[in-house]
C-alpha atoms as a PDB file:
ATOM      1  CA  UNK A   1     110.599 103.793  93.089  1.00  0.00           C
ATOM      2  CA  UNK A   2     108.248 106.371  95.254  1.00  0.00           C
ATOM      3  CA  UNK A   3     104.978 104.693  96.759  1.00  0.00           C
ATOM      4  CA  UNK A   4     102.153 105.696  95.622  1.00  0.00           C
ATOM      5  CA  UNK A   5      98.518 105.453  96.454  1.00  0.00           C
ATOM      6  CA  UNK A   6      98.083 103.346  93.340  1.00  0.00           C
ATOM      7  CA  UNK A   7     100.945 100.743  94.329  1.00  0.00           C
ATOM      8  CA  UNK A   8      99.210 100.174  98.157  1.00  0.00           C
ATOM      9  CA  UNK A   9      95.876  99.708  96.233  1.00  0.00           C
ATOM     10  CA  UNK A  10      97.301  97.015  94.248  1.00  0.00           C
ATOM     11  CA  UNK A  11      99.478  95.618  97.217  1.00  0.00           C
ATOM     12  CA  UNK A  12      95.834  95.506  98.914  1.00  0.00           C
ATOM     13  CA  UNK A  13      93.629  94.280  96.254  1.00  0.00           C
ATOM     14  CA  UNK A  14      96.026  91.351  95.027  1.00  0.00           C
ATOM     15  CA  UNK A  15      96.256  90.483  98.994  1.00  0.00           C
ATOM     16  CA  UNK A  16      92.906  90.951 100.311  1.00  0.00           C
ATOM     17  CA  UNK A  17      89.655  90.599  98.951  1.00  0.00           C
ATOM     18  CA  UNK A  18      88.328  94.276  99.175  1.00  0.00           C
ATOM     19  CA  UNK A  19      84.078  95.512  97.954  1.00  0.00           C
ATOM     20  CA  UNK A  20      85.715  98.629  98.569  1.00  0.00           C
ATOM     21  CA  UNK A  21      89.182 100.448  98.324  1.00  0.00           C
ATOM     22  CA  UNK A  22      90.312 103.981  98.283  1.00  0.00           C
ATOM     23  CA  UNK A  23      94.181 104.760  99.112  1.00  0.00           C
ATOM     24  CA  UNK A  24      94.892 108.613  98.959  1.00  0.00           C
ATOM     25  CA  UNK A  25      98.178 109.924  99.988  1.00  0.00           C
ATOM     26  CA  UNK A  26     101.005 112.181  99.449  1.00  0.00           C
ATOM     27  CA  UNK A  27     103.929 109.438  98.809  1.00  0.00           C
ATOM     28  CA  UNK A  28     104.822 109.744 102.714  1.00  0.00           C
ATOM     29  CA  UNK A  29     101.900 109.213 104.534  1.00  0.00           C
ATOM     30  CA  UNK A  30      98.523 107.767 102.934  1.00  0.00           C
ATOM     31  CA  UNK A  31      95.004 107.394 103.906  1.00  0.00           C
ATOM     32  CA  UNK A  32      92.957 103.976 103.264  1.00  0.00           C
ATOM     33  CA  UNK A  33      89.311 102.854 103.289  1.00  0.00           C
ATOM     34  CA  UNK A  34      88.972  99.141 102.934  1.00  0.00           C
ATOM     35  CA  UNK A  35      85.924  97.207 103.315  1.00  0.00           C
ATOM     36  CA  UNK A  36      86.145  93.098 103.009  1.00  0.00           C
ATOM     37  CA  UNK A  37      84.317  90.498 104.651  1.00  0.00           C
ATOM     38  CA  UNK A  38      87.296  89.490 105.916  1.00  0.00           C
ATOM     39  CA  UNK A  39      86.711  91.834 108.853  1.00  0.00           C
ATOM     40  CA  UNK A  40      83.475  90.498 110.087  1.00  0.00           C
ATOM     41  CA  UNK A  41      83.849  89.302 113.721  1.00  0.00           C
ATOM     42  CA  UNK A  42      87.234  91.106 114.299  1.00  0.00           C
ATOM     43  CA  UNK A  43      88.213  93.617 116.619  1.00  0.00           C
ATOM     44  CA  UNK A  44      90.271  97.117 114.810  1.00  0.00           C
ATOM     45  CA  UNK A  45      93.423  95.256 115.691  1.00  0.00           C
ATOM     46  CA  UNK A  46      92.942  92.345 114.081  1.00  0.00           C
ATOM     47  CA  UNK A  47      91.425  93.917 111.239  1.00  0.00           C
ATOM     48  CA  UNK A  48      94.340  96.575 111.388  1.00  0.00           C
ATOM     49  CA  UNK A  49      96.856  93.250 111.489  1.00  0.00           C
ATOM     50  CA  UNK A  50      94.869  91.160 108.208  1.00  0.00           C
ATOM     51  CA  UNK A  51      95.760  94.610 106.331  1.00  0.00           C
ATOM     52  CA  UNK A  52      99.442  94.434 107.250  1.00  0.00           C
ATOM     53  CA  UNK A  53      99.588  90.190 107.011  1.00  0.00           C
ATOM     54  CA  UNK A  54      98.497  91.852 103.357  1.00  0.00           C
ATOM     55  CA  UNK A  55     100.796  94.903 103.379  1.00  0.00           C
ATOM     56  CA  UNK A  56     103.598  92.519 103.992  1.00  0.00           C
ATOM     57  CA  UNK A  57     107.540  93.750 104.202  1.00  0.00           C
ATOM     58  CA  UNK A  58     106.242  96.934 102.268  1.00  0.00           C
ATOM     59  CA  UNK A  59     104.873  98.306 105.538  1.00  0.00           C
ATOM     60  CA  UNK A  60     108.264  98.646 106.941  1.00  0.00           C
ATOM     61  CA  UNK A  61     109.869  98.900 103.806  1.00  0.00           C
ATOM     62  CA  UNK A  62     107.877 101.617 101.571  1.00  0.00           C
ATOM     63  CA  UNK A  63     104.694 102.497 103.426  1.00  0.00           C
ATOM     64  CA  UNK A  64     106.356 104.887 106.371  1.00  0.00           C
ATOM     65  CA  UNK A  65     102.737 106.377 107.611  1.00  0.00           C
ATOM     66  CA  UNK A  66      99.268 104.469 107.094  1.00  0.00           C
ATOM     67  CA  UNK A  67      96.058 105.355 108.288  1.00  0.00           C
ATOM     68  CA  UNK A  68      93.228 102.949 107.706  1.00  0.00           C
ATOM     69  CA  UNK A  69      89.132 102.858 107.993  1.00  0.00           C
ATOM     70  CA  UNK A  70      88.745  98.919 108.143  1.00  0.00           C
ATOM     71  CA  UNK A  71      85.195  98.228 107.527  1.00  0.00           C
ATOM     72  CA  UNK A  72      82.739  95.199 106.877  1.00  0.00           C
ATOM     73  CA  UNK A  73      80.517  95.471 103.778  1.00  0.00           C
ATOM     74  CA  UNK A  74      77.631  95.384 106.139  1.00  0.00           C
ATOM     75  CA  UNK A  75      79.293  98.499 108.501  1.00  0.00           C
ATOM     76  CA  UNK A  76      80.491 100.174 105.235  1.00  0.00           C
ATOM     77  CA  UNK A  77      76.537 100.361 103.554  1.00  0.00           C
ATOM     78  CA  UNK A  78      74.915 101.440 107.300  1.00  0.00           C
END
């Protein structure tokens, strides 16, 4: 089955708790804004690295290319 932007939003909603999530993509390399509280206090790698703790075996498996915007509610409203 292809990837699409709708399967990595529901990879990333059932595995992080997101206020906001957009996935957009062209089955080979998607584009993701995700906001969660999860992210306050971290630095872009670990935020980057709670995504793919999320992502699981699907980022080496399905996802090939993945660029993310990993905001805090707080960053995300400013």
């Amino acid at each position: 089955m292809a990837t699409t932007p709708e399967l990595i939003h529901g990879y990333l909603s059932a595995g992080l708790e997101c206020t906001h999530l957009t996935v957009e993509g062209d089955g080979q390399h998607f584009q993701a804004v995700i906001v969660s509280p999860a992210f306050a206090g971290k630095r872009p790698i670990q935020r980057h690295q709670i995504v793919y703790a999320a992502l699981g075996d699907r980022m080496r498996e399905e996802i090939h290319a993945l660029s993310m915007k990993t905001l805090t509610p707080e960053e995300f409203k400013g």
